[in-house]
C-alpha atoms as a PDB file:
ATOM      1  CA  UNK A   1       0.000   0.000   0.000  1.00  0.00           C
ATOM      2  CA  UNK A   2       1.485   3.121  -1.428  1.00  0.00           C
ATOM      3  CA  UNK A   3       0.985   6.191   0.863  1.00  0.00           C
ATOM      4  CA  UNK A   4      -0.306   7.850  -1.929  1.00  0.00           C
ATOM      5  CA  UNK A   5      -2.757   5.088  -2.684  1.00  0.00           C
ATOM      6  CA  UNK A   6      -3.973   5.266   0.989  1.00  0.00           C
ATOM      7  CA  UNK A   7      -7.783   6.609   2.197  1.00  0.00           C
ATOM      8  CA  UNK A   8      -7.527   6.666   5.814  1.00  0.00           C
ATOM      9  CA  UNK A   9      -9.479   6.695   8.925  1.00  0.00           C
ATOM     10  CA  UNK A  10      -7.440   7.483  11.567  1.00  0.00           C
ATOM     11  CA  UNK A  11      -8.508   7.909  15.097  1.00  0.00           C
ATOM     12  CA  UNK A  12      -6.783   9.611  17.704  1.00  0.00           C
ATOM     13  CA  UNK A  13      -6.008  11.223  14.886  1.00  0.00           C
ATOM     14  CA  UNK A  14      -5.973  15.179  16.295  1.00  0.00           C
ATOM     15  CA  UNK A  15      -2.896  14.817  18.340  1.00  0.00           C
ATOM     16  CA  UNK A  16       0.068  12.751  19.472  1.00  0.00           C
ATOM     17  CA  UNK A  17       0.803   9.466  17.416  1.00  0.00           C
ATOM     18  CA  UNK A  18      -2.531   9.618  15.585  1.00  0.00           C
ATOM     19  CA  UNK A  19      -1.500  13.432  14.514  1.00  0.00           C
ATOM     20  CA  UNK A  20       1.961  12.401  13.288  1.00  0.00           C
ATOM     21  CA  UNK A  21       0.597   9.645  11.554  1.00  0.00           C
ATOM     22  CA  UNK A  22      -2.199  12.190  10.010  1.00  0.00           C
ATOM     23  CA  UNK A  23       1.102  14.506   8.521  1.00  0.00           C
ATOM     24  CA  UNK A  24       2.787  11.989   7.323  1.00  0.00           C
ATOM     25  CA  UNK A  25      -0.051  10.092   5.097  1.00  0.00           C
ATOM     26  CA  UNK A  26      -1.270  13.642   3.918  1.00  0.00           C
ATOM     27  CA  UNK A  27       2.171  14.795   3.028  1.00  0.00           C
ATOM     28  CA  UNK A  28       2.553  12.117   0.696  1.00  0.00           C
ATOM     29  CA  UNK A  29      -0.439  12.271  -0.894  1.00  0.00           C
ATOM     30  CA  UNK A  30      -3.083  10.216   0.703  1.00  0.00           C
ATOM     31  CA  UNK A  31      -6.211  10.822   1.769  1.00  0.00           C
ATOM     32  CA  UNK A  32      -7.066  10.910   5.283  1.00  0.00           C
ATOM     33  CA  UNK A  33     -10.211  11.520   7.985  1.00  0.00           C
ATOM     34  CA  UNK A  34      -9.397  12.537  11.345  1.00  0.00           C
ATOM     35  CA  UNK A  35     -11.633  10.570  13.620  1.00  0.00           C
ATOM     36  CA  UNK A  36     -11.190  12.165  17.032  1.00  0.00           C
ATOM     37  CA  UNK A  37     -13.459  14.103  19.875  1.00  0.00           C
ATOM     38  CA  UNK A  38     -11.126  16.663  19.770  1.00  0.00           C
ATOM     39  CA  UNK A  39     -13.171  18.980  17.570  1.00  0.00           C
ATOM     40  CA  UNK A  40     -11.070  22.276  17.727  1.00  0.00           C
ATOM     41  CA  UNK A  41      -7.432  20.492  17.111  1.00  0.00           C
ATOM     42  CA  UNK A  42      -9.096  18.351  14.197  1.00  0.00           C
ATOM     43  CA  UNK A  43     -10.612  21.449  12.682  1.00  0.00           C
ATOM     44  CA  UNK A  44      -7.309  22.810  13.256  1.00  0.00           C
ATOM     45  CA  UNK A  45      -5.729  19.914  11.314  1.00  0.00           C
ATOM     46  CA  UNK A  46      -7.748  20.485   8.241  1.00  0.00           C
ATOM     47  CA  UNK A  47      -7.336  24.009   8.103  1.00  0.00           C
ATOM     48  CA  UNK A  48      -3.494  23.501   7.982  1.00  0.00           C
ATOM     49  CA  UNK A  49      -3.185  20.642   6.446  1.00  0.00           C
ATOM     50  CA  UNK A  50      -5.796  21.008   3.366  1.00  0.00           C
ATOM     51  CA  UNK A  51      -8.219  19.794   0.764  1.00  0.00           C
ATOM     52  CA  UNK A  52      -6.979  16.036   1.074  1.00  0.00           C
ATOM     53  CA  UNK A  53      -7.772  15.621   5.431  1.00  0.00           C
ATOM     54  CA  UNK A  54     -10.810  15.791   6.954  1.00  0.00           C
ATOM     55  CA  UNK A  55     -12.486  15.988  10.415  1.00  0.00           C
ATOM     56  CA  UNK A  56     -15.395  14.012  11.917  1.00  0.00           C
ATOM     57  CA  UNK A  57     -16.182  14.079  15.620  1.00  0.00           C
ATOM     58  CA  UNK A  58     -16.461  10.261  16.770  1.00  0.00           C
ATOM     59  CA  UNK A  59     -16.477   8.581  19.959  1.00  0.00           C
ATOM     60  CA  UNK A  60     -14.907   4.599  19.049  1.00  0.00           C
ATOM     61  CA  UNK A  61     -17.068   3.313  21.290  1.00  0.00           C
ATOM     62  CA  UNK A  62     -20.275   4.076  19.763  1.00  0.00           C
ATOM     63  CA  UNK A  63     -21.396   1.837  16.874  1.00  0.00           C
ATOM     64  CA  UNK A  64     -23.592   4.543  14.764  1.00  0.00           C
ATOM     65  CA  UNK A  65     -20.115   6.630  15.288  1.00  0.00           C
ATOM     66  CA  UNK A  66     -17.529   4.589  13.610  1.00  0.00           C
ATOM     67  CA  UNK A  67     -20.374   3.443  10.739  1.00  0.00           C
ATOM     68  CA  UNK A  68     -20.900   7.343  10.187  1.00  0.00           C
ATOM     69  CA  UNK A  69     -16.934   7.598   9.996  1.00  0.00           C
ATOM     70  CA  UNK A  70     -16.454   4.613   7.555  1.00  0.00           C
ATOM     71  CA  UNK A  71     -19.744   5.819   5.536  1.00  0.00           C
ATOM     72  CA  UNK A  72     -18.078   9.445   5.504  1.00  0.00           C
ATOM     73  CA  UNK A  73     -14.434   8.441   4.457  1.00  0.00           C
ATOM     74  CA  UNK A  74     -15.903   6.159   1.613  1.00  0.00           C
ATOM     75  CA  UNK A  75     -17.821   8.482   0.120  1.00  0.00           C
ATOM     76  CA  UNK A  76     -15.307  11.398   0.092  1.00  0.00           C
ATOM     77  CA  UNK A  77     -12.485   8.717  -0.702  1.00  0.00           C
ATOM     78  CA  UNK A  78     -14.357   6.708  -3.246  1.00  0.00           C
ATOM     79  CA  UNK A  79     -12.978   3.911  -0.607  1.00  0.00           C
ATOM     80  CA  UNK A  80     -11.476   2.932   2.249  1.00  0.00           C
ATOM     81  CA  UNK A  81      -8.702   0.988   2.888  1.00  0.00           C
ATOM     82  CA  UNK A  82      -6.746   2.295   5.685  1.00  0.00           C
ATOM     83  CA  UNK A  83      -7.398   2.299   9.308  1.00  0.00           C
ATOM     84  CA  UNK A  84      -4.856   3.669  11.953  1.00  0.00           C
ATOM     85  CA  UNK A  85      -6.324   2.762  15.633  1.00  0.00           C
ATOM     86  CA  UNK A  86      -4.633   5.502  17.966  1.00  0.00           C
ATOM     87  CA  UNK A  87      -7.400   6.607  19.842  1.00  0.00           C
ATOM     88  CA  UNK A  88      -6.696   5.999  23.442  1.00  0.00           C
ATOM     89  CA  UNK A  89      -6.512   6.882  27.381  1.00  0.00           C
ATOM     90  CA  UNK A  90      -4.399   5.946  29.850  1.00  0.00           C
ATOM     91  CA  UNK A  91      -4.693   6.105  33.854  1.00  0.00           C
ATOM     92  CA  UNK A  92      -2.341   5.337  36.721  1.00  0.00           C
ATOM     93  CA  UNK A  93      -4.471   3.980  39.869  1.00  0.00           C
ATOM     94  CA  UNK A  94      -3.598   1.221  42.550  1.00  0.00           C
ATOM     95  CA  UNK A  95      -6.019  -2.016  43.166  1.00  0.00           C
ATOM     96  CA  UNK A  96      -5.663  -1.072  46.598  1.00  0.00           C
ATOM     97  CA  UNK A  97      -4.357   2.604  46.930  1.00  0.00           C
ATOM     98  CA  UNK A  98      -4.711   5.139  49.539  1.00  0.00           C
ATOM     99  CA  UNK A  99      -8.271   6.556  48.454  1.00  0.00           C
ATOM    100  CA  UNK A 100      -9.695   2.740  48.360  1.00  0.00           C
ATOM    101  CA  UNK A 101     -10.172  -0.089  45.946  1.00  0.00           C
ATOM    102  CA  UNK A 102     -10.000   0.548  42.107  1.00  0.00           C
ATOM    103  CA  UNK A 103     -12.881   1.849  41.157  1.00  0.00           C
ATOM    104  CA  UNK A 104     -14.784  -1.404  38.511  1.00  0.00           C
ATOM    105  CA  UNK A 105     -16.238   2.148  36.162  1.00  0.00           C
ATOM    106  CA  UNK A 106     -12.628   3.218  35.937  1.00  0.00           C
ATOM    107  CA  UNK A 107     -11.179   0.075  34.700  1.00  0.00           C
ATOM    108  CA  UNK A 108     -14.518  -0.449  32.409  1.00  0.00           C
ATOM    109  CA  UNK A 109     -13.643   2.888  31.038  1.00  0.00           C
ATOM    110  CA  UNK A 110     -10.253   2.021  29.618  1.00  0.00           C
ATOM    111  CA  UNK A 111     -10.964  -1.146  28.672  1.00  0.00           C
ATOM    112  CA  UNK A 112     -14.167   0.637  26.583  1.00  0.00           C
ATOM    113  CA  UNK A 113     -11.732   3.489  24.725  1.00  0.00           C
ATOM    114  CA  UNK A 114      -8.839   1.061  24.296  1.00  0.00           C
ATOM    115  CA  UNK A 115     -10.270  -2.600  23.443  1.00  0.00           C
ATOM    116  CA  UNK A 116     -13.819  -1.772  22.650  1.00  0.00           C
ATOM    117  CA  UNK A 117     -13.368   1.208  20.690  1.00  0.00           C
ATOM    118  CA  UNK A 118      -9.932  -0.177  18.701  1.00  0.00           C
ATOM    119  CA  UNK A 119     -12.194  -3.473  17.806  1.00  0.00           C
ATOM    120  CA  UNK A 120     -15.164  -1.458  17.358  1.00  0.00           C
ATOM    121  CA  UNK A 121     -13.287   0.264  14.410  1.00  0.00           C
ATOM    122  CA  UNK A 122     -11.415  -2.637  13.347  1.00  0.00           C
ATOM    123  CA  UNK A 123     -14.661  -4.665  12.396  1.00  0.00           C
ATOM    124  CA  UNK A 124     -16.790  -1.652  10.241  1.00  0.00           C
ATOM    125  CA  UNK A 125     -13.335  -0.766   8.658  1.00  0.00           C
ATOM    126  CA  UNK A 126     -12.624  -4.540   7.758  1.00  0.00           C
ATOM    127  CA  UNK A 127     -16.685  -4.682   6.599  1.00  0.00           C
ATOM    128  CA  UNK A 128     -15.976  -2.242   4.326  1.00  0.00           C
ATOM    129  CA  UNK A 129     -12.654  -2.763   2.645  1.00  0.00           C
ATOM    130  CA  UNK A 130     -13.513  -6.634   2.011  1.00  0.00           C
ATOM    131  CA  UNK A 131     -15.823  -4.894  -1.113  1.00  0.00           C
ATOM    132  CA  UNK A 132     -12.528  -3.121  -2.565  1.00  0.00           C
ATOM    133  CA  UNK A 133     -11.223  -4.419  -5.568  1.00  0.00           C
ATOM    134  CA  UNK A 134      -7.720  -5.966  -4.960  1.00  0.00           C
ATOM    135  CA  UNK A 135      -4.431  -4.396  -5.731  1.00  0.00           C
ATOM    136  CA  UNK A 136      -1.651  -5.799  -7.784  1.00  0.00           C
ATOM    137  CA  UNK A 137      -0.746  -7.941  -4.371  1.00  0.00           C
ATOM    138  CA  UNK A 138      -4.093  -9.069  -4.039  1.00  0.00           C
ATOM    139  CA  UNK A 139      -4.418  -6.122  -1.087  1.00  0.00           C
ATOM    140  CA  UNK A 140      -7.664  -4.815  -0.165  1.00  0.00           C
ATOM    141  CA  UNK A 141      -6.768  -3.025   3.111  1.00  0.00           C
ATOM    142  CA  UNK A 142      -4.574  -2.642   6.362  1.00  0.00           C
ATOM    143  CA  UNK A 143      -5.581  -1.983   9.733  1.00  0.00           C
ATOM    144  CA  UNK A 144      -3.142  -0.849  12.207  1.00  0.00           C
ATOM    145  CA  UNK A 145      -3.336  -0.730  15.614  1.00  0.00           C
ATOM    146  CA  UNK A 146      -1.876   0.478  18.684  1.00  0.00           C
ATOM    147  CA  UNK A 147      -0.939  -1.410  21.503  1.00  0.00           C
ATOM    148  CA  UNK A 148       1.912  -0.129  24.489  1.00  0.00           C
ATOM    149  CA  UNK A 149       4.442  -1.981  26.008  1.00  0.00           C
ATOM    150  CA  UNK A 150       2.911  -2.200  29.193  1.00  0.00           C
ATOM    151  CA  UNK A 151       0.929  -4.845  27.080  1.00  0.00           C
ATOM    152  CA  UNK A 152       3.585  -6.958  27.804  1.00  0.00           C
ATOM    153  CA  UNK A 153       5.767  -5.546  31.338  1.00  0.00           C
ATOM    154  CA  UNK A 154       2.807  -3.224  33.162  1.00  0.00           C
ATOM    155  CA  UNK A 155       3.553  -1.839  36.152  1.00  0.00           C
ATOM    156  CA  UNK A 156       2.010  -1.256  39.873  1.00  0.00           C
ATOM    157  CA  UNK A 157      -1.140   0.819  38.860  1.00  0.00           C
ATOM    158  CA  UNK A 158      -1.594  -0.021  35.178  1.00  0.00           C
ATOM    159  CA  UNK A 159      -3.502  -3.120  35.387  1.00  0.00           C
ATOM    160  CA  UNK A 160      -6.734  -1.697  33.387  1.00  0.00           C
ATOM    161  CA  UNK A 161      -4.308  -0.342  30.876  1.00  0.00           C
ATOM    162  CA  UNK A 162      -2.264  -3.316  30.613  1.00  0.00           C
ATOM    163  CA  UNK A 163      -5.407  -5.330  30.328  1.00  0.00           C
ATOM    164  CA  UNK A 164      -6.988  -3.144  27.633  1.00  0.00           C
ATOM    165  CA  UNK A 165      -3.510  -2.841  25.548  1.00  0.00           C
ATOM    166  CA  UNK A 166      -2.764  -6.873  25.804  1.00  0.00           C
ATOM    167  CA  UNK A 167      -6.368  -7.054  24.499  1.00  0.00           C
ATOM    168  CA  UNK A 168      -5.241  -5.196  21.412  1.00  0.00           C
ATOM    169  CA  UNK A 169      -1.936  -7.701  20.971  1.00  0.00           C
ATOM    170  CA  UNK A 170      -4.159 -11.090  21.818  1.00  0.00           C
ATOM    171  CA  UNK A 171      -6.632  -9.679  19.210  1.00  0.00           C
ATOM    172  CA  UNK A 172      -3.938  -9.221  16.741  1.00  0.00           C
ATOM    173  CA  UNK A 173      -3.036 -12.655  15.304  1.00  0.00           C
ATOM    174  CA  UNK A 174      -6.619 -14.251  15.189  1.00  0.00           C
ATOM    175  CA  UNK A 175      -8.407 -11.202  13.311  1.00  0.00           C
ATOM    176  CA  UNK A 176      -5.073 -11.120  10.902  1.00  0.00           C
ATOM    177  CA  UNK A 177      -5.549 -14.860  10.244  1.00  0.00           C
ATOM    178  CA  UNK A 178      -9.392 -14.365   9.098  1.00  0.00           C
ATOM    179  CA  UNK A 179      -9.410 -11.485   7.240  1.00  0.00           C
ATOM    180  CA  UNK A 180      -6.253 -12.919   5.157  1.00  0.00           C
ATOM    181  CA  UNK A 181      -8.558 -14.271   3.254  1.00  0.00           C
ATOM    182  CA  UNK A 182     -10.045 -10.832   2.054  1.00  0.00           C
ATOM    183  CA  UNK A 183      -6.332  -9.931   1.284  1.00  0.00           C
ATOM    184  CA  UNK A 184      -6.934  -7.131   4.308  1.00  0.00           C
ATOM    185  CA  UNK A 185      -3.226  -6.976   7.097  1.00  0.00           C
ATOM    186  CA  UNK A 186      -3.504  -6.378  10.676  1.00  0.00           C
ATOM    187  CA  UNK A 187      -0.649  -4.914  12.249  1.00  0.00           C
ATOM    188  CA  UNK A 188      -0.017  -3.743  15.785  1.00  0.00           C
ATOM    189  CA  UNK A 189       2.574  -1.365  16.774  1.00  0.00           C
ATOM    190  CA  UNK A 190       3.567  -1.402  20.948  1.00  0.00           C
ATOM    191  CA  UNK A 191       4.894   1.824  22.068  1.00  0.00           C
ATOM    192  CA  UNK A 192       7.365   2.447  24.845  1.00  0.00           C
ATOM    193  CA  UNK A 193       7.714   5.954  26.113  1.00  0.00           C
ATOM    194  CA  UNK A 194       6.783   8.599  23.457  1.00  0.00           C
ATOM    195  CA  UNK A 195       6.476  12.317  23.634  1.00  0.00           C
ATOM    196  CA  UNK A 196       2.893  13.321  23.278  1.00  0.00           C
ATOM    197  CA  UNK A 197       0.100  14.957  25.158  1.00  0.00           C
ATOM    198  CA  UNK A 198       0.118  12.302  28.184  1.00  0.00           C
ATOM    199  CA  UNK A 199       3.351  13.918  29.500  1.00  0.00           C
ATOM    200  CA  UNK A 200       2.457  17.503  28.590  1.00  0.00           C
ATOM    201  CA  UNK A 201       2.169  18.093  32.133  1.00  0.00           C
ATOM    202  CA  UNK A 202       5.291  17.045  33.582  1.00  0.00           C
ATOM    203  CA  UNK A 203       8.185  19.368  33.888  1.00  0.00           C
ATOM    204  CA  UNK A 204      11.020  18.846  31.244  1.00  0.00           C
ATOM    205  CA  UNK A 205      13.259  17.541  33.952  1.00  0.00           C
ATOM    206  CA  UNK A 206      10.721  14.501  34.599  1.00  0.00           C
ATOM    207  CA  UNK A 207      10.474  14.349  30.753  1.00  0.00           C
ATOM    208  CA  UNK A 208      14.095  14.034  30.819  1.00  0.00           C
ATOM    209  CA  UNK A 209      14.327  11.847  33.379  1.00  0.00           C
ATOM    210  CA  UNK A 210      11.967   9.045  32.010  1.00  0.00           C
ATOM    211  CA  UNK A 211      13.839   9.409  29.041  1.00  0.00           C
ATOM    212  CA  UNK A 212      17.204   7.811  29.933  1.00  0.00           C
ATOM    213  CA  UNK A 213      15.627   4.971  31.040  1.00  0.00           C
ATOM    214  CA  UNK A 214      15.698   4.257  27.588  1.00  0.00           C
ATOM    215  CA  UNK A 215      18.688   1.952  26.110  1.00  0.00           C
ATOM    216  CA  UNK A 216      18.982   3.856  23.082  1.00  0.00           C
ATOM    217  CA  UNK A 217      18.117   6.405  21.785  1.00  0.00           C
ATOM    218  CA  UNK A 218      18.338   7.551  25.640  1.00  0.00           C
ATOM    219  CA  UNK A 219      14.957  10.098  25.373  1.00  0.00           C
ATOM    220  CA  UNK A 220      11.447   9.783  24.434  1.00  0.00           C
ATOM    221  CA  UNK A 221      10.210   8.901  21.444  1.00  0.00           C
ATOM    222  CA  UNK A 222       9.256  11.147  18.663  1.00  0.00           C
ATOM    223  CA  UNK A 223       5.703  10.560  16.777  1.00  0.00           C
ATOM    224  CA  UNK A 224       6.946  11.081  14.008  1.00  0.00           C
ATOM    225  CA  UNK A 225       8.824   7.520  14.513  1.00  0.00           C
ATOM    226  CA  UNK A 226       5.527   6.306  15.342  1.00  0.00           C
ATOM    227  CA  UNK A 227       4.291   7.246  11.846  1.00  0.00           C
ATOM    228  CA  UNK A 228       7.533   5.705   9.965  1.00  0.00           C
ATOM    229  CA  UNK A 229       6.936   2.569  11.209  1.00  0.00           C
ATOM    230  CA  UNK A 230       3.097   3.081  10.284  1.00  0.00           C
ATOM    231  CA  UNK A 231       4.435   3.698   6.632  1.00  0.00           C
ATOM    232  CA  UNK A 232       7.116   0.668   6.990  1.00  0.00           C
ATOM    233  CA  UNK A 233       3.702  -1.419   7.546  1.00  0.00           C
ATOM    234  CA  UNK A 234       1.614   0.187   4.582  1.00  0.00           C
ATOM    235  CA  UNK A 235       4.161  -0.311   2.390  1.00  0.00           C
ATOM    236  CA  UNK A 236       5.282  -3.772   3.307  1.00  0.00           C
ATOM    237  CA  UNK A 237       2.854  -6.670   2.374  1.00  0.00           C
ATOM    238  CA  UNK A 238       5.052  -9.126   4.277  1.00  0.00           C
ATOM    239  CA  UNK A 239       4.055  -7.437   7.619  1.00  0.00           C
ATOM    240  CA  UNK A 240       1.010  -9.347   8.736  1.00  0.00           C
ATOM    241  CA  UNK A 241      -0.401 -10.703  12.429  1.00  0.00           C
ATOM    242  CA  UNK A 242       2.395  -9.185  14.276  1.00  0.00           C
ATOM    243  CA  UNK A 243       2.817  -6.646  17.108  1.00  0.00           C
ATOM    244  CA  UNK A 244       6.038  -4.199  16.454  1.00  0.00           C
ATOM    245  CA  UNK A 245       7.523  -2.960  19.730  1.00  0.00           C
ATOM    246  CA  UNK A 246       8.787   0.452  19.498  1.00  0.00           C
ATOM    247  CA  UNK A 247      10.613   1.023  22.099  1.00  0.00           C
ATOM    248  CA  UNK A 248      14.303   1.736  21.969  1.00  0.00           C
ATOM    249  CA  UNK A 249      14.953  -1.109  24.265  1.00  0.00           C
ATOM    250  CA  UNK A 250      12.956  -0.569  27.415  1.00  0.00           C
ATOM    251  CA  UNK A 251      11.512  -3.097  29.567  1.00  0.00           C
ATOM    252  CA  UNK A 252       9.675  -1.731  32.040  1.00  0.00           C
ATOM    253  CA  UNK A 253      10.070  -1.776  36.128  1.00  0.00           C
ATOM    254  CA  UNK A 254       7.438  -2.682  38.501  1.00  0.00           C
ATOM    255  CA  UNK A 255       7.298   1.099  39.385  1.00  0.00           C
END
């Protein structure tokens, strides 16, 4: 899948990885539609970026949302055969912490934006791009998604995001395997510590600071590295039922 060639919903898509990945698909041609609540940075987006992005406000974990986003992006597209899954939340609370037990809506809630939402998107997308035509590798779409590191080493007070991004790896392989048959990839890529809006409130010394616990590079990672590998995907039909850590290295402490 050229970039050129691409017509893209990506969510998450006003900021952070999904943003990056938004520049980078644009830049080169392709079409994309922001899906993201983030109405004012999305409109933002558009204005900047031009005739070739678009902006619909969409909450992944409402059905009639994502089916107005995939109707949308088809017909302004003529198709669809991207999807970018970067829409996401993350939370830092104790089983058993000092104001009481986890709360069960908190935990619901990430696994909701994170799981829910990512699948939510990855099944209307899929629905869709199984009527393309295929391409001269027998492609008729890839769906990328985005999955953390703490999938795999979480630490004290991640256990509803750890749960909700291991969801997104598990998920990986199995929905890969069936929709092989429609000549559609699924792709995961597992972030370590990147540089976007989640840290905007720390100080840069604590920015600095989580950054050499990286091997190397010894700092956070840039989205725009984030979107490379996106491209690396999209371009590469050998890429298929995998998860990609991206992570310069890190493996993650208990705390």
């Amino acid at each position: 899948m050229e970039l050129k060639d691409c017509r893209v919903i990506i969510t998450g898509g006003a900021s952070g990885l999904g943003e990056a990945t938004v520049r980078k698909i644009a830049g080169c041609g392709g079409k994309v539609l922001i899906a993201d609540l983030a109405e004012d940075r999305g409109s933002h987006l558009v204005k900047e970026l031009g005739g070739n992005v678009h902006f619909l406000k969409t909450d992944v974990t409402k059905e009639e949302d994502v089916q107005r986003a995939v109707a949308f992006a088809s017909e302004q597209f003529g198709s669809l055969n991207t999807a970018v899954n970067c829409a996401g939340i993350g939370i830092a609370a104790k089983l058993l912490g000092r104001k009481g037990v986890h709360t069960l809506d908190m935990f619901q809630k990430v696994i909701m934006i994170n799981l829910v939402g990512t699948f939510n998107v990855i099944r209307l997308a899929a629905e869709q791009m199984a009527k393309n035509g295929p391409n001269d590798q027998g492609e008729r779409g890839v769906i990328i998604n985005t999955a953390s590191v703490a999938a795999f080493e979480g630490q004290i007070g991640q256990a509803a995001y750890s749960a909700s991004k291991g969801g997104v790896v598990a998920m990986t392989l199995p929905i890969a395997r069936e929709l092989a048959g429609y000549g559609i990839r699924v792709m995961t890529i597992a972030p370590g510590l990147f540089n976007t809006p989640m840290f905007d409130s720390l100080p840069d010394e604590a920015r600095d600071s989580l950054g050499k616990m990286v091997p190397f590079p010894s700092r956070l990672g840039y989205p725009e590295e984030y979107a490379r590998l996106a491209e690396s995907i999209l371009v590469n039909p050998m890429l298929n039922g995998e998860t990609i850590r991206l992570d310069g290295g890190i493996r993650m402490q208990p705390k």
